[in-house]
N, C-alpha and C. Protein backbone atom coordinates (compact mmCIF):
# COMPACT_ATOMS: atom_id res chain seq x y z
N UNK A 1 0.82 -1.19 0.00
CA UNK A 1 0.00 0.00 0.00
C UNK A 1 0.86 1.25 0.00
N UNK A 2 1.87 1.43 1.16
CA UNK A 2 2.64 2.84 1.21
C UNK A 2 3.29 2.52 -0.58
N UNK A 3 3.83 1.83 -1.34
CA UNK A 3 4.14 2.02 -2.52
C UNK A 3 3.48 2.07 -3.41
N UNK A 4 2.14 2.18 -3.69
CA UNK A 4 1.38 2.40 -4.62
C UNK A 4 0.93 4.02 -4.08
N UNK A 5 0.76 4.58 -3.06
CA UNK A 5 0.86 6.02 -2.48
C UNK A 5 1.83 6.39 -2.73
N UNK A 6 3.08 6.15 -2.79
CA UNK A 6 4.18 6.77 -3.33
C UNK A 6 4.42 6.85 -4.63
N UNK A 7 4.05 5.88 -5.52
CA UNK A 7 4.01 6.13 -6.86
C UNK A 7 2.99 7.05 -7.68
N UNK A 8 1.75 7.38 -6.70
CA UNK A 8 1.10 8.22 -7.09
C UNK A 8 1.29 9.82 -6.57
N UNK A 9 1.68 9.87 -5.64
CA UNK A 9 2.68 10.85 -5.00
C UNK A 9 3.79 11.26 -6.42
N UNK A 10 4.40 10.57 -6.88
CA UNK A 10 5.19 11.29 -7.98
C UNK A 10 4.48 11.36 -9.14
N UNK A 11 3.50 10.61 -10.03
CA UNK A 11 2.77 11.06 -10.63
C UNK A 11 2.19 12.40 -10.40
N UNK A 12 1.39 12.51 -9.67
CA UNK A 12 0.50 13.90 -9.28
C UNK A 12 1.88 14.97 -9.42
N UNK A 13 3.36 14.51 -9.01
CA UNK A 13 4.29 15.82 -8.78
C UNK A 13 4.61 15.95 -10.43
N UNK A 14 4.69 14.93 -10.90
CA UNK A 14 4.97 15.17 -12.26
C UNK A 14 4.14 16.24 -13.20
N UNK A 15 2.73 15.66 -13.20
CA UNK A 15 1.93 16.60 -13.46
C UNK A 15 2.13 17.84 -13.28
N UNK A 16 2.42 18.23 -12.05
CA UNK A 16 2.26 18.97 -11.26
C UNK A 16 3.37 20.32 -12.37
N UNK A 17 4.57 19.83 -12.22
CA UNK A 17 5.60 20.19 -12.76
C UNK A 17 4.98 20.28 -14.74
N UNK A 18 4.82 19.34 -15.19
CA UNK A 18 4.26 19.15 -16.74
C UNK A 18 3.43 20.41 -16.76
N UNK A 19 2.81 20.58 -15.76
CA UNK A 19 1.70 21.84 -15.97
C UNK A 19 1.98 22.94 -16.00
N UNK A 20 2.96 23.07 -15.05
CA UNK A 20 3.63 24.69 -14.79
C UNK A 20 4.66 24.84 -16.02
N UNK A 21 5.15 24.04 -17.01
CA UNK A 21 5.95 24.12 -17.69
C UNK A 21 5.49 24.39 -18.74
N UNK A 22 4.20 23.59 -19.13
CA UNK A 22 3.48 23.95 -20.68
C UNK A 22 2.69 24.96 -20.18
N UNK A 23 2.77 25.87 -19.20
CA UNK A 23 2.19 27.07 -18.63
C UNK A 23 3.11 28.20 -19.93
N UNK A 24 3.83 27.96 -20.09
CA UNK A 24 4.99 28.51 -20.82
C UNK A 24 5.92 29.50 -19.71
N UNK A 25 6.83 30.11 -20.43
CA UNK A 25 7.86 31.19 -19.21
C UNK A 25 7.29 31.92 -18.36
N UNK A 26 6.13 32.83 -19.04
CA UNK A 26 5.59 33.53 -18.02
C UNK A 26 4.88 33.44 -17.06
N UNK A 27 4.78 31.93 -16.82
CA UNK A 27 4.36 31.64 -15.29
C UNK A 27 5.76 31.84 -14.32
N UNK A 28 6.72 31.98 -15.12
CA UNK A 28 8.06 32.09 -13.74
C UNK A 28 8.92 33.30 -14.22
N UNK A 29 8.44 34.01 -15.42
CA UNK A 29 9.39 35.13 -15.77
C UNK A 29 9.08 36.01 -14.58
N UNK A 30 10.14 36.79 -14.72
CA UNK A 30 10.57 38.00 -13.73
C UNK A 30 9.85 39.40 -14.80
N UNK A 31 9.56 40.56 -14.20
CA UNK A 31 9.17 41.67 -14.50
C UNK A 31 10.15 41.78 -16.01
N UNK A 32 9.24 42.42 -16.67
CA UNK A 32 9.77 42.94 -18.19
C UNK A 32 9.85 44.52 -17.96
N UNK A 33 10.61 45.57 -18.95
CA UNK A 33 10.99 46.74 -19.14
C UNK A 33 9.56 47.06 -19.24
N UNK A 34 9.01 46.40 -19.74
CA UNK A 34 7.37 47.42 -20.01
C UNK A 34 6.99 47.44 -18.97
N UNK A 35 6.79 46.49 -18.14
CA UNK A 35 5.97 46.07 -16.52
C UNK A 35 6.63 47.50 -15.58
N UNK A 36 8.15 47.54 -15.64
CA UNK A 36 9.17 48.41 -15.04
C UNK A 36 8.22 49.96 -15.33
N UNK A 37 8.39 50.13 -16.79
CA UNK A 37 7.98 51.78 -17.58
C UNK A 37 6.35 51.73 -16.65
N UNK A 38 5.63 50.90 -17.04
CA UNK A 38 4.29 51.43 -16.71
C UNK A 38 4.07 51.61 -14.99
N UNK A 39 5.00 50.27 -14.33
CA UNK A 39 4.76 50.97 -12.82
C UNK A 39 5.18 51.99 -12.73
N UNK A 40 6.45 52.68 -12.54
CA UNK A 40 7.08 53.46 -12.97
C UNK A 40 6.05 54.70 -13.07
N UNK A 41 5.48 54.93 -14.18
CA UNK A 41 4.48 56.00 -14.40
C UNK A 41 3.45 56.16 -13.60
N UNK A 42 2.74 54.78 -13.02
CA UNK A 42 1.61 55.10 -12.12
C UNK A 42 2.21 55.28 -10.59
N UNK A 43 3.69 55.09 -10.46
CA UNK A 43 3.97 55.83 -9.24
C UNK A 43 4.20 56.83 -9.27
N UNK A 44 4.32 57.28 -10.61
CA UNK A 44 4.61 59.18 -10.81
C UNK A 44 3.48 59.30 -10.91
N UNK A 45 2.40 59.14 -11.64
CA UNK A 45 0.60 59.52 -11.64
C UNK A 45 0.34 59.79 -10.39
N UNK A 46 0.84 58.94 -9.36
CA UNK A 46 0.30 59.17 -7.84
C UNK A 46 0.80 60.27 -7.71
N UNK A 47 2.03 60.28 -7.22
CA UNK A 47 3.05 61.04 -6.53
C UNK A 47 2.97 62.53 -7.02
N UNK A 48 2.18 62.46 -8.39
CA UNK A 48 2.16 64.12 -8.82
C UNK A 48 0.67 64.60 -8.77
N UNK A 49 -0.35 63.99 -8.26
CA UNK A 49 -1.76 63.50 -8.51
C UNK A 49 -2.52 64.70 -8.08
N UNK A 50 -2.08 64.94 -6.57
CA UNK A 50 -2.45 65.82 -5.43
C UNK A 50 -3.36 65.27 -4.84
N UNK A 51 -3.61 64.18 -5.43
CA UNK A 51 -5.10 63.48 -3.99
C UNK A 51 -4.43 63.15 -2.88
N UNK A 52 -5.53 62.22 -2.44
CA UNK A 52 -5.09 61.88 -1.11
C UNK A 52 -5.18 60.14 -1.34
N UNK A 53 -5.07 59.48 -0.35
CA UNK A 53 -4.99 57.68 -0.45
C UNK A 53 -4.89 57.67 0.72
N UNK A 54 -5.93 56.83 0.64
CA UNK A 54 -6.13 56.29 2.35
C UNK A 54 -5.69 54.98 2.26
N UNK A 55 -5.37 54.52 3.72
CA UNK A 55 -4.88 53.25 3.83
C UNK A 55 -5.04 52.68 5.54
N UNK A 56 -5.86 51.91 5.65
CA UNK A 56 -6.04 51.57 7.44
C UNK A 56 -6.69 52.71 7.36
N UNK A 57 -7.68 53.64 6.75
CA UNK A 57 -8.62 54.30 7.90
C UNK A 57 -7.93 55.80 7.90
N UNK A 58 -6.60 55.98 7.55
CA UNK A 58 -6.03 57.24 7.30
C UNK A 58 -5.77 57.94 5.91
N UNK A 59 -6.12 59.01 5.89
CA UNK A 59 -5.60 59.80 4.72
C UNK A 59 -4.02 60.29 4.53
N UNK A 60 -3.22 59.92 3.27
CA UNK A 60 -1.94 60.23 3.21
C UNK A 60 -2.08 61.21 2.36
N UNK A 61 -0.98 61.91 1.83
CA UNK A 61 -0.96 62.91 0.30
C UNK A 61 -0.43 62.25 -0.48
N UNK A 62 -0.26 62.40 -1.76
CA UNK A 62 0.18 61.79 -2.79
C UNK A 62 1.32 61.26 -2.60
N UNK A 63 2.50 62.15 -1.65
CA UNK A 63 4.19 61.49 -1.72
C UNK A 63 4.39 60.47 -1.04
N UNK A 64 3.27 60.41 0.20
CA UNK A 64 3.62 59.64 0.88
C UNK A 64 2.96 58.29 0.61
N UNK A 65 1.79 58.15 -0.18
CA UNK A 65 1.36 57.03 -0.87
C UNK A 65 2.28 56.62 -1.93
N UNK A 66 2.67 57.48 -2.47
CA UNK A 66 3.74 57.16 -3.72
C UNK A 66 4.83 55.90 -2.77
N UNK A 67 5.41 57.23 -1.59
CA UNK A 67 6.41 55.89 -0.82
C UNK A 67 6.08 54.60 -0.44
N UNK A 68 4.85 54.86 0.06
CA UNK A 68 4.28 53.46 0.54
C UNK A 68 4.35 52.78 -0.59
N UNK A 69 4.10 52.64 -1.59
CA UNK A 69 3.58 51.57 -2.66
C UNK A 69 4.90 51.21 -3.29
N UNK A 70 6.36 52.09 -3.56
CA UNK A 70 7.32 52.26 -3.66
C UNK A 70 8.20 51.00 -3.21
N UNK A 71 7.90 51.02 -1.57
CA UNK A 71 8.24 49.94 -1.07
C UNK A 71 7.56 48.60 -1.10
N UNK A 72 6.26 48.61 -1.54
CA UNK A 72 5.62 47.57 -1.26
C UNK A 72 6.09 46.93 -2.60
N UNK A 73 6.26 47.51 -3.55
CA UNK A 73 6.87 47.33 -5.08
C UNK A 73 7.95 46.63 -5.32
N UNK A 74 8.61 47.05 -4.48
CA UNK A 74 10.07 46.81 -4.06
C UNK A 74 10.14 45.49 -2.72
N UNK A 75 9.21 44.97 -2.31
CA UNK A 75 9.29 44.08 -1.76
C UNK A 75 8.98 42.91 -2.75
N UNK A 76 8.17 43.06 -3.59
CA UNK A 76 7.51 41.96 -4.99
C UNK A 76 8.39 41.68 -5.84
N UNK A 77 9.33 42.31 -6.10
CA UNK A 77 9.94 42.47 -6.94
C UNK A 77 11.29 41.61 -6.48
N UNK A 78 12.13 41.57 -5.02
CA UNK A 78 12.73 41.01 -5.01
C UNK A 78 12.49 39.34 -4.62
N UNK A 79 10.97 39.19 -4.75
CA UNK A 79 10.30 37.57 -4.80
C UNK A 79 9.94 37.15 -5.89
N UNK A 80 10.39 38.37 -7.48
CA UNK A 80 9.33 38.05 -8.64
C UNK A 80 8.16 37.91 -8.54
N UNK A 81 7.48 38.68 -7.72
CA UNK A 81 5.82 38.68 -7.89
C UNK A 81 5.49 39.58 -8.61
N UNK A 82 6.64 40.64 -9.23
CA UNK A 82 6.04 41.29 -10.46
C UNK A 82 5.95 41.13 -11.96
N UNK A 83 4.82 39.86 -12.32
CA UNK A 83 5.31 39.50 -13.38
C UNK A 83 4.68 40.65 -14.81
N UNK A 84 3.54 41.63 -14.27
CA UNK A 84 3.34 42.38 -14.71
C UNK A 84 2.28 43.58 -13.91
N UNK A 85 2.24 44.48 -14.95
CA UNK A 85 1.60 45.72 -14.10
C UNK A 85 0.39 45.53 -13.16
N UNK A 86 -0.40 44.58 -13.62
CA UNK A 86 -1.66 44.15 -13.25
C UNK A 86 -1.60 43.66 -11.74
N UNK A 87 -0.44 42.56 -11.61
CA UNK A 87 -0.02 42.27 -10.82
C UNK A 87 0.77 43.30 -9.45
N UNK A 88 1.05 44.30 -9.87
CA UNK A 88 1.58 45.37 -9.24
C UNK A 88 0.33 45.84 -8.57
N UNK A 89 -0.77 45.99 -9.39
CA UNK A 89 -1.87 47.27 -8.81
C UNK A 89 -2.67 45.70 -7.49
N UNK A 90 -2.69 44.64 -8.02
CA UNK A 90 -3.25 43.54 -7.23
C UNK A 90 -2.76 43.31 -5.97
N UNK A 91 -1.62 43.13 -6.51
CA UNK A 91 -0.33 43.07 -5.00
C UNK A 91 -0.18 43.69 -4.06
N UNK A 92 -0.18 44.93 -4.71
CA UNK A 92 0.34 46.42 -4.20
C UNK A 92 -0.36 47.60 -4.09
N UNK A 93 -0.88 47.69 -4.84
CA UNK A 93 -1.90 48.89 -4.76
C UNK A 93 -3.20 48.98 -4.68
N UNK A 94 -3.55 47.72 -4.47
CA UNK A 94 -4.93 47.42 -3.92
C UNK A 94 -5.84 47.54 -2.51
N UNK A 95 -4.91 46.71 -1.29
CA UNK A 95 -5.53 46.87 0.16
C UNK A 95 -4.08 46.68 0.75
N UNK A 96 -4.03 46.52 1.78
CA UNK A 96 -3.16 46.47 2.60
C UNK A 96 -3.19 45.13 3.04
N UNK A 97 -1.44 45.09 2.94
CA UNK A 97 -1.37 43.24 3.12
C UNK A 97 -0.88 42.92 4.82
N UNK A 98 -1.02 43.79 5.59
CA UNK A 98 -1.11 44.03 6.77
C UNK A 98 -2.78 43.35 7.46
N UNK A 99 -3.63 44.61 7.12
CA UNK A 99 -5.15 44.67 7.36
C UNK A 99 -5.93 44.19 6.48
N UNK A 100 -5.80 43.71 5.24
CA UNK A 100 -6.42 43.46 4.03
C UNK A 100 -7.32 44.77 3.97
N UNK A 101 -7.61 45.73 4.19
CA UNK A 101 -8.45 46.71 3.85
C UNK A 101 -8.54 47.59 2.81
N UNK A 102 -9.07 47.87 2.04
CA UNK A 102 -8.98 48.18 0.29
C UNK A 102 -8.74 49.70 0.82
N UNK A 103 -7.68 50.30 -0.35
CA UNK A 103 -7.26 51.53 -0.50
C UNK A 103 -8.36 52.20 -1.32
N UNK A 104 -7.83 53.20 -1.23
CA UNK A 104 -8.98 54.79 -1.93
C UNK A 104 -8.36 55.46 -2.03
N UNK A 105 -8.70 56.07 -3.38
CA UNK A 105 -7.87 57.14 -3.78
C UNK A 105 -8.94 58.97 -3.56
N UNK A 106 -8.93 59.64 -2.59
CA UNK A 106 -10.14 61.16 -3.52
C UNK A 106 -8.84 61.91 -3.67
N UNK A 107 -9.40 62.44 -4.89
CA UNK A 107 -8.94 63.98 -5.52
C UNK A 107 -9.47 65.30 -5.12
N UNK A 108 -9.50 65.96 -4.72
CA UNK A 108 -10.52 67.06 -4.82
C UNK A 108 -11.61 67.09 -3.81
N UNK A 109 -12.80 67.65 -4.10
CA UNK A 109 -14.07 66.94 -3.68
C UNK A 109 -15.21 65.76 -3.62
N UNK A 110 -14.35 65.24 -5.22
CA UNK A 110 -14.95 63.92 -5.39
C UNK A 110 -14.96 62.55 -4.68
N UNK A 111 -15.81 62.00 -4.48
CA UNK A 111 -16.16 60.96 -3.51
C UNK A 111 -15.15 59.61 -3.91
N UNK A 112 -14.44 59.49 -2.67
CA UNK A 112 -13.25 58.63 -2.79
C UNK A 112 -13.60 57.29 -3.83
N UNK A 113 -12.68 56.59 -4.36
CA UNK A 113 -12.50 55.36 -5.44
C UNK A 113 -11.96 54.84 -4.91
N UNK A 114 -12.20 52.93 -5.65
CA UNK A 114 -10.81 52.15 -4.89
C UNK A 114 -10.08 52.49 -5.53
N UNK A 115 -8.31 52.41 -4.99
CA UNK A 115 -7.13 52.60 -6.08
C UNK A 115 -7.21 51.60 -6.98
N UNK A 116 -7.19 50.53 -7.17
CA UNK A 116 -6.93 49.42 -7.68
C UNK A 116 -8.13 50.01 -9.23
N UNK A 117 -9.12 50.44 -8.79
CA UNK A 117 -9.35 51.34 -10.57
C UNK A 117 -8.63 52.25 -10.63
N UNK A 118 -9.01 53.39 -9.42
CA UNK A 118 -8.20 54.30 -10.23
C UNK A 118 -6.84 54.24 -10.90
N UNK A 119 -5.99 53.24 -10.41
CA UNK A 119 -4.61 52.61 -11.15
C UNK A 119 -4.88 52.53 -12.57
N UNK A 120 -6.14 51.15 -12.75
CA UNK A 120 -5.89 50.63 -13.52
C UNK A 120 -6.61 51.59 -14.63
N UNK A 121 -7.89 52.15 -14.51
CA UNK A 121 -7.61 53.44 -15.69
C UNK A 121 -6.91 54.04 -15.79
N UNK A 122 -5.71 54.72 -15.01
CA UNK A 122 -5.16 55.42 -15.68
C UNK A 122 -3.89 54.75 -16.46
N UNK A 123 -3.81 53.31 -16.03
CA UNK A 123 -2.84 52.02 -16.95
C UNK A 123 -3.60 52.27 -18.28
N UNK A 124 -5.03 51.99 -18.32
CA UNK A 124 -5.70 51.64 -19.79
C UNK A 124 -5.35 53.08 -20.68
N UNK A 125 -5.28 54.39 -19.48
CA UNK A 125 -4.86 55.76 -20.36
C UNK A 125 -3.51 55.78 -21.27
N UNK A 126 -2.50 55.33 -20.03
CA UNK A 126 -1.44 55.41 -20.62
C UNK A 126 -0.99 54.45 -21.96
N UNK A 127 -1.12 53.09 -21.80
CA UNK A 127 -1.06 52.18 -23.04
C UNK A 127 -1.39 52.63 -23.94
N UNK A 128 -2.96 53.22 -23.98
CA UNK A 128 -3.96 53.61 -25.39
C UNK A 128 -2.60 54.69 -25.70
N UNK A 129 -2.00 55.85 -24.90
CA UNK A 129 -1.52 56.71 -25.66
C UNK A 129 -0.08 56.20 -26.15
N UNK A 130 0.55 55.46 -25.61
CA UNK A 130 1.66 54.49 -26.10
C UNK A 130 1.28 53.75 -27.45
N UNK A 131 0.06 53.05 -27.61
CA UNK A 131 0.05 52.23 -28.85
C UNK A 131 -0.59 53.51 -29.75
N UNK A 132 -1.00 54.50 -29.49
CA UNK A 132 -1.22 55.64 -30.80
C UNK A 132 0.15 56.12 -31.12
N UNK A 133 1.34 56.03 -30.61
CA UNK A 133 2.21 56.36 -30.54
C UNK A 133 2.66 57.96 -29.93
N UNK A 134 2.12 58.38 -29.02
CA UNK A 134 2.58 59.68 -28.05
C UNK A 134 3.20 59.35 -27.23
């Protein structure tokens, strides 16, 4: 009995492995120059924004959300969890991996957003003006 559990024990690992492999690279690639450029920009989008971002229940200003996410960026990155931008705003710029509590971004007077859109429109802004070529 324990050897017929063990032989299925390496089957299932085989699989296991077969799967993640015909996954192709980018199940284990590391961040690309584009992934780099576009975070990159939506930490300058923040950081020059003038809103505010809350996080736990407090309001920050733009620089200091910029830092926060900066580092949190910079923690993903040296585990390869940035395999792309998407992954950045999920990871990172979404809630707090402390409290799990979803971030918000207000500008102005307007009634606060989660970040995790407001990121990601202004990702869908920037691309569209990249593939028109500006």
């Amino acid at each position: 009995m324990t050897s017929k559990l063990l032989n299925l024990a390496r089957r299932l690992c085989a699989v296991g492995i077969l799967a993640a492999l015909a996954a192709g690279p980018s199940a284990f690639a590391a961040e690309d120059a584009r992934t780099r450029d576009e975070v990159a920009h939506l930490l300058d989008y923040l950081g020059h924004s003038g809103c505010q971002f809350n996080r736990n229940g407090t309001w920050y200003d733009a620089q200091k959300a910029r830092a926060h996410l900066e580092e949190k960026y910079a923690y993903l990155q040296k585990r390869d969890l940035v395999p792309d931008t998407q992954a950045f705003i999920t990871r990172a710029a979404t809630a707090s991996s402390m409290s799990g509590k979803a971030y918000e971004v207000r500008c102005g007077t307007a009634q606060p957003v989660p970040s995790g859109r407001w990121l990601g429109d202004e990702l869908q802004r920037y691309r569209a003006a990249h593939a028109a070529g500006k």
